[in-house]
Every structure is written in structure tokens, then in C-alpha cells.
N, C-alpha and C. Protein backbone atom coordinates (compact mmCIF):
# COMPACT_ATOMS: atom_id res chain seq x y z
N UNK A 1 99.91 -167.88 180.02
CA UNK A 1 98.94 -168.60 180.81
C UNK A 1 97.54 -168.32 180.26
N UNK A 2 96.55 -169.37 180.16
CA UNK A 2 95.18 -169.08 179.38
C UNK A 2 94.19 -169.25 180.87
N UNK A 3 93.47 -168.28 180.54
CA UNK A 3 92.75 -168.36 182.01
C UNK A 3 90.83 -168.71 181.18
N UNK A 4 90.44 -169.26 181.64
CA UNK A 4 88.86 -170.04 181.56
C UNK A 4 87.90 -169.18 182.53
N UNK A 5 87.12 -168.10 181.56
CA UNK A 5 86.36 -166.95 182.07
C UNK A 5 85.03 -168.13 182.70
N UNK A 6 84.66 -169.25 182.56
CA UNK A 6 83.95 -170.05 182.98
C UNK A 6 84.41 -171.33 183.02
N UNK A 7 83.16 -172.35 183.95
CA UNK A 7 83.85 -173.93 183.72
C UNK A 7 83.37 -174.27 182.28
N UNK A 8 83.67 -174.93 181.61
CA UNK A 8 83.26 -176.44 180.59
C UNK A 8 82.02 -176.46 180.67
N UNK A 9 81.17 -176.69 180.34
CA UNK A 9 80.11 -176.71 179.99
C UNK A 9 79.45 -178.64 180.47
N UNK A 10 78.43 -178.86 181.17
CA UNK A 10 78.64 -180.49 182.05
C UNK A 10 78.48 -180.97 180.85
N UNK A 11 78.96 -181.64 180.52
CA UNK A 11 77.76 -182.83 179.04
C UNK A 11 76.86 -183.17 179.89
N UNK A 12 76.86 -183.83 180.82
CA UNK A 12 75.47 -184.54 181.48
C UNK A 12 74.74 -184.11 181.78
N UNK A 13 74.34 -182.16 181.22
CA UNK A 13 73.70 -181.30 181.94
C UNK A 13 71.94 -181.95 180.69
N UNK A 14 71.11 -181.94 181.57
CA UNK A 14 70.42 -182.16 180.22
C UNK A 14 68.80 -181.80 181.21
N UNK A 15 67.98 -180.64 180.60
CA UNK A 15 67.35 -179.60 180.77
C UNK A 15 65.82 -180.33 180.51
N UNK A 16 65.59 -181.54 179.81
CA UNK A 16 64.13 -182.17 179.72
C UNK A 16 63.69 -183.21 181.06
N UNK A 17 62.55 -182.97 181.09
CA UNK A 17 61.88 -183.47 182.32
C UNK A 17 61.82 -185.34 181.84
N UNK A 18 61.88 -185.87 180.76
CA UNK A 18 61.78 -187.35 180.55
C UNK A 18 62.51 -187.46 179.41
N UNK A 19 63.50 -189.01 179.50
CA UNK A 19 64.25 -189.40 178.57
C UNK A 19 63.62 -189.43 177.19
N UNK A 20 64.00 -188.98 175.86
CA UNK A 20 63.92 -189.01 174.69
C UNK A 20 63.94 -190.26 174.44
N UNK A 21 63.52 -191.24 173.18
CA UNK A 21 63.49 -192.37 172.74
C UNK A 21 63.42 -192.30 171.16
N UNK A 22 64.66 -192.49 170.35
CA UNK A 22 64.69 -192.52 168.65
C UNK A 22 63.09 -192.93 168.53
N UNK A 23 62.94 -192.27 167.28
CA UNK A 23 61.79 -192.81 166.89
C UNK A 23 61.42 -192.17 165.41
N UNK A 24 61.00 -192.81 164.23
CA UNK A 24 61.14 -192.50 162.87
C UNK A 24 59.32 -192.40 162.54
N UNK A 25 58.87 -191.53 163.57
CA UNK A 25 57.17 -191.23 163.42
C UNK A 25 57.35 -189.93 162.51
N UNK A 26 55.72 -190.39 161.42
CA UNK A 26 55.25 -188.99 160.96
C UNK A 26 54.20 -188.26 161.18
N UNK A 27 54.18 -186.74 161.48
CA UNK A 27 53.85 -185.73 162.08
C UNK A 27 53.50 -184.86 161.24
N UNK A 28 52.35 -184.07 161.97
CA UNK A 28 51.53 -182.22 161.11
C UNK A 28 51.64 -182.27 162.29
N UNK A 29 52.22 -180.70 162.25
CA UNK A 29 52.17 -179.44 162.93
C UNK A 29 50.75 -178.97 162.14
N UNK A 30 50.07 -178.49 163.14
CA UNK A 30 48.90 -177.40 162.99
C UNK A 30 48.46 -176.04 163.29
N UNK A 31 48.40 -175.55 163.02
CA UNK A 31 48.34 -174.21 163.34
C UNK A 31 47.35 -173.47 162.77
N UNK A 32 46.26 -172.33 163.35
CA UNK A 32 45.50 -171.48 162.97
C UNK A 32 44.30 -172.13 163.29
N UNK A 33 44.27 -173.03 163.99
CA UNK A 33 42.91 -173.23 164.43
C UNK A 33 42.69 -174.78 163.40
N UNK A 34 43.67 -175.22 163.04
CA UNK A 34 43.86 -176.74 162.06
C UNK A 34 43.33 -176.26 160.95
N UNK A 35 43.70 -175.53 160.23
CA UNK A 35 43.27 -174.72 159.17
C UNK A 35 44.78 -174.69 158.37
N UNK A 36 45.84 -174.58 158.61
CA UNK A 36 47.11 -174.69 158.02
C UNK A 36 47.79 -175.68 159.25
N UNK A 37 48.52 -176.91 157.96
CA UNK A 37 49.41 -177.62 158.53
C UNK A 37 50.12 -177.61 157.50
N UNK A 38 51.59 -178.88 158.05
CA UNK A 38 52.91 -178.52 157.82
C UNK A 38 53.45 -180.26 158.39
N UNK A 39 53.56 -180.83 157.12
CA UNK A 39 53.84 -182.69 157.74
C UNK A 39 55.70 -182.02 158.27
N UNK A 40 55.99 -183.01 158.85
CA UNK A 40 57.21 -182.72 159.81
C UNK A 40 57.64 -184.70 160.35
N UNK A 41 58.84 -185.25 160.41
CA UNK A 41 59.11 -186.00 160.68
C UNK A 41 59.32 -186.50 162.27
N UNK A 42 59.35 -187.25 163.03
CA UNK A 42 59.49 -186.91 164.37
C UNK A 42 60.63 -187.96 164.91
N UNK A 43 61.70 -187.27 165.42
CA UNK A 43 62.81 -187.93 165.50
C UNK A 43 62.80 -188.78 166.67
N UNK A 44 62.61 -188.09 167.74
CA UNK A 44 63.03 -188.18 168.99
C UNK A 44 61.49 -188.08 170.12
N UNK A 45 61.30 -189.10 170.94
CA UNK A 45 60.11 -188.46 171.76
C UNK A 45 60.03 -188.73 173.28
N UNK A 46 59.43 -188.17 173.67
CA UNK A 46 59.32 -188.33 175.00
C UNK A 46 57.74 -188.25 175.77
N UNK A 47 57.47 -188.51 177.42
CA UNK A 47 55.95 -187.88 177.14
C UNK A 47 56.12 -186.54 177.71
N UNK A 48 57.34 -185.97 177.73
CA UNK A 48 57.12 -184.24 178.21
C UNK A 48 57.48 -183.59 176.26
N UNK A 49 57.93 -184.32 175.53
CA UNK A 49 58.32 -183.51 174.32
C UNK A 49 59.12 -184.28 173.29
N UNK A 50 59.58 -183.19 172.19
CA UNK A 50 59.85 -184.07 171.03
C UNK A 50 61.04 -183.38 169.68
N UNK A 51 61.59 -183.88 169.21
CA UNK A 51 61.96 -183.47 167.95
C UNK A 51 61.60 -183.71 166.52
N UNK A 52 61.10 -182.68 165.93
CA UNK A 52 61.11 -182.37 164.98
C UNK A 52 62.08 -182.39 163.37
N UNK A 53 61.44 -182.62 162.60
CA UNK A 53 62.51 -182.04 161.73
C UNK A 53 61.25 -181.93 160.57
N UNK A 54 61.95 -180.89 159.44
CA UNK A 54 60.80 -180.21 158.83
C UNK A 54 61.42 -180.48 157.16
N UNK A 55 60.44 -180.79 156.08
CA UNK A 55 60.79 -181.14 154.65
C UNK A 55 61.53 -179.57 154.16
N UNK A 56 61.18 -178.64 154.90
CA UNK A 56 61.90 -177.12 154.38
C UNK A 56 61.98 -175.82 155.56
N UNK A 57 62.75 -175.40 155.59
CA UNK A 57 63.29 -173.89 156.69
C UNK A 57 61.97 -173.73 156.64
N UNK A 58 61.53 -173.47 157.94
CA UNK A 58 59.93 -172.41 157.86
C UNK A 58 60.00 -172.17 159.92
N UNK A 59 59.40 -171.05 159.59
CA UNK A 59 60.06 -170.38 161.26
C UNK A 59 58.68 -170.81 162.19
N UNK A 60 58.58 -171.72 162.81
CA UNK A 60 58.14 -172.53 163.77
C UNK A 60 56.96 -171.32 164.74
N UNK A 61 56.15 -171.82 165.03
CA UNK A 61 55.07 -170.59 165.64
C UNK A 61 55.67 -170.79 167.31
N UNK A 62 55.26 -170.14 168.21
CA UNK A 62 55.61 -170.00 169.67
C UNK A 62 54.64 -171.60 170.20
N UNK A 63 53.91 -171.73 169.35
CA UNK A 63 52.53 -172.77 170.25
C UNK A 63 51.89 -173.41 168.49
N UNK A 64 51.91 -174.27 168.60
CA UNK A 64 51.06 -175.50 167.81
C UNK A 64 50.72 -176.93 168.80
N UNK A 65 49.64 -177.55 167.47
CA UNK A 65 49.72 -178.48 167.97
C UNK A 65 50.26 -179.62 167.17
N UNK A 66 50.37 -180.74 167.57
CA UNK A 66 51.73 -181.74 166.57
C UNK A 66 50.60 -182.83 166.90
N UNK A 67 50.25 -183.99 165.52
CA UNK A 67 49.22 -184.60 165.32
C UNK A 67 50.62 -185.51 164.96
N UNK A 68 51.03 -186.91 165.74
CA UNK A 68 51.16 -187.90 165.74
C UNK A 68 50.47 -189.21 165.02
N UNK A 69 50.79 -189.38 163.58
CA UNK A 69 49.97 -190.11 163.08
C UNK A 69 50.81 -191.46 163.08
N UNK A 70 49.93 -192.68 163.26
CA UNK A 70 49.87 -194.29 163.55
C UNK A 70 49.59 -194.94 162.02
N UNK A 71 50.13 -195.37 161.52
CA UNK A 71 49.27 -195.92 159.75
C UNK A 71 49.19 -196.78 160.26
N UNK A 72 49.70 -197.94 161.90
CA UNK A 72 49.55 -198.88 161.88
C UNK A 72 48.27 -199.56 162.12
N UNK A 73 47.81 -198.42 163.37
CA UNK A 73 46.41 -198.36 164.08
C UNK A 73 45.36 -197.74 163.20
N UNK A 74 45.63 -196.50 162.72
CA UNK A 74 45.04 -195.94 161.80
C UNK A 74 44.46 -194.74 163.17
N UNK A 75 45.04 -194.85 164.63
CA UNK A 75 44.92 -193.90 165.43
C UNK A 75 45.61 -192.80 164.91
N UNK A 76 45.19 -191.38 165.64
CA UNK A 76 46.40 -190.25 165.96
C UNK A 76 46.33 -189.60 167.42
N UNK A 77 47.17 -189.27 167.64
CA UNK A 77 47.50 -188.41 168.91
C UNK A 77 48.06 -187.47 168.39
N UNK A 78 47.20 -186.20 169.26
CA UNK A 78 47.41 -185.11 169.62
C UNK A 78 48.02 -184.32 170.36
N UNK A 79 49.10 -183.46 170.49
CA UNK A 79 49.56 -182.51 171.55
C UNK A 79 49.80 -181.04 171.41
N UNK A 80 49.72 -180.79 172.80
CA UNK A 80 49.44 -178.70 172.45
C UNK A 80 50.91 -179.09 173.06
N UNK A 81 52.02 -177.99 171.68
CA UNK A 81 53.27 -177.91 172.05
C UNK A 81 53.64 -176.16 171.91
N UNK A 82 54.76 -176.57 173.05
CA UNK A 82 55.67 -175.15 172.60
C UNK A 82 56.58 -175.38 172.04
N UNK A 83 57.22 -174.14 170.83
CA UNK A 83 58.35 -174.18 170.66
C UNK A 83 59.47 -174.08 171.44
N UNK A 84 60.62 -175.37 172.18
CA UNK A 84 61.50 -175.18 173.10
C UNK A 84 62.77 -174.55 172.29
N UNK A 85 63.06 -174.99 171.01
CA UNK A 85 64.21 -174.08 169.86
C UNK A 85 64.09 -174.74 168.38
N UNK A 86 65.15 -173.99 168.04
CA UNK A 86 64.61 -174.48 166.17
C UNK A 86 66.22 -174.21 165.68
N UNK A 87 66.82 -174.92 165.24
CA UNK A 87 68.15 -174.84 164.58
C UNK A 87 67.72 -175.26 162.60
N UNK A 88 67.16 -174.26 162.13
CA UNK A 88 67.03 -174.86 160.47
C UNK A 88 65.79 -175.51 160.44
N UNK A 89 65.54 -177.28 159.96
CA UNK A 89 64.51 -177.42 160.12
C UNK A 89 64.74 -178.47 161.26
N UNK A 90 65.13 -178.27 161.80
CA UNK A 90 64.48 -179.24 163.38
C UNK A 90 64.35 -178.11 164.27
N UNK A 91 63.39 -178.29 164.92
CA UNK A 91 62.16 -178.19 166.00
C UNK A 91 62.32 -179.33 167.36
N UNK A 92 62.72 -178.62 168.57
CA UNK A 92 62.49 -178.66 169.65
C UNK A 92 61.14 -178.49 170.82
N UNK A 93 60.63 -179.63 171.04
CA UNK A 93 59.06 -178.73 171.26
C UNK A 93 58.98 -179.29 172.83
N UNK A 94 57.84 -179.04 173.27
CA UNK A 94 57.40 -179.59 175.16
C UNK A 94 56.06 -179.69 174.97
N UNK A 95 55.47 -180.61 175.04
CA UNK A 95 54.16 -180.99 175.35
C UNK A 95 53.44 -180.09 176.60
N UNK A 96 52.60 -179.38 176.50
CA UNK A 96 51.58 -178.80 177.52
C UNK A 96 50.44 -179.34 178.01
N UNK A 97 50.45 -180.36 177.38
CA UNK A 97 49.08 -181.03 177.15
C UNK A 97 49.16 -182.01 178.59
């Protein structure tokens, strides 16, 4: 008999405050006061947060900010993020802003 030290895990369990939306935007991470950045692709977004993914492994700071660039507008947006996790190079982040 196999006994299940817990339940299954929900799939529908899902821990972000607003639905994600695909999205093939490019992104700098900034850090040090915008003195060192780091372009980063942006997969996934939301307006509480976002995914990341990075051109190479590099270990993600606790707090940046992620500069949303527009080539269409020639705008950018800004956000003060936390790191929510990091599997390699994607980056999990939450907008504070």
C-alpha cells in the first residue's frame, strides 16, 4: 500500500495578484543607482509583475529596477522590482512601484 505524506499539489494554485499576458518586450535591468545594466527579454507581464529571461546565468540582485523599452513610441517605462525567483536565466519579479 503507498501512502501520500501530502495532497497533490492544486495546479490552479497560482500565488500572483494579476493575470500574466505573453509578451516578446525588450528590457534593462538596472542596478547600482543606473550605473550597471543588463538587457533581459520580457516574456510574460502583468501590472503586479513579470518574467524575465536573461542573454547569460547572472544571479539576479534582491531589488532592481526593469526599464521597459517601446521602439515603437520611442517611450520607456520604469519599475522598482523584486526578485520573486530565478531558475538559470529567467527571472521572476513583482513590481513595487
Amino acid at each position: 500500500m503507498i501512502h501520500s505524506l501530502s495532497p497533490p499539489p492544486d495546479k490552479n494554485e497560482n500565488k500572483r495578484t494579476a493575470d500574466r499576458h505573453r509578451t516578446l518586450k525588450a528590457g534593462r535591468i538596472e542596478v547600482n543607482g543606473h550605473a550597471s545594466t543588463f538587457d533581459c527579454m520580457i516574456r510574460d507581464m502583468s501590472e503586479s509583475g513579470a518574467r524575465l529571461v536573461l542573454k547569460a546565468v547572472w544571479a539576479a540582485p534582491a531589488q532592481f529596477d526593469l526599464l521597459v523599452l517601446n521602439p515603437n513610441t520611442g517611450k520607456s517605462d520604469r519599475h522598482a522590482c523584486l526578485t520573486a525567483w530565478q531558475k538559470g536565466t529567467v527571472i521572476g519579479v513583482r513590481f513595487t512601484d
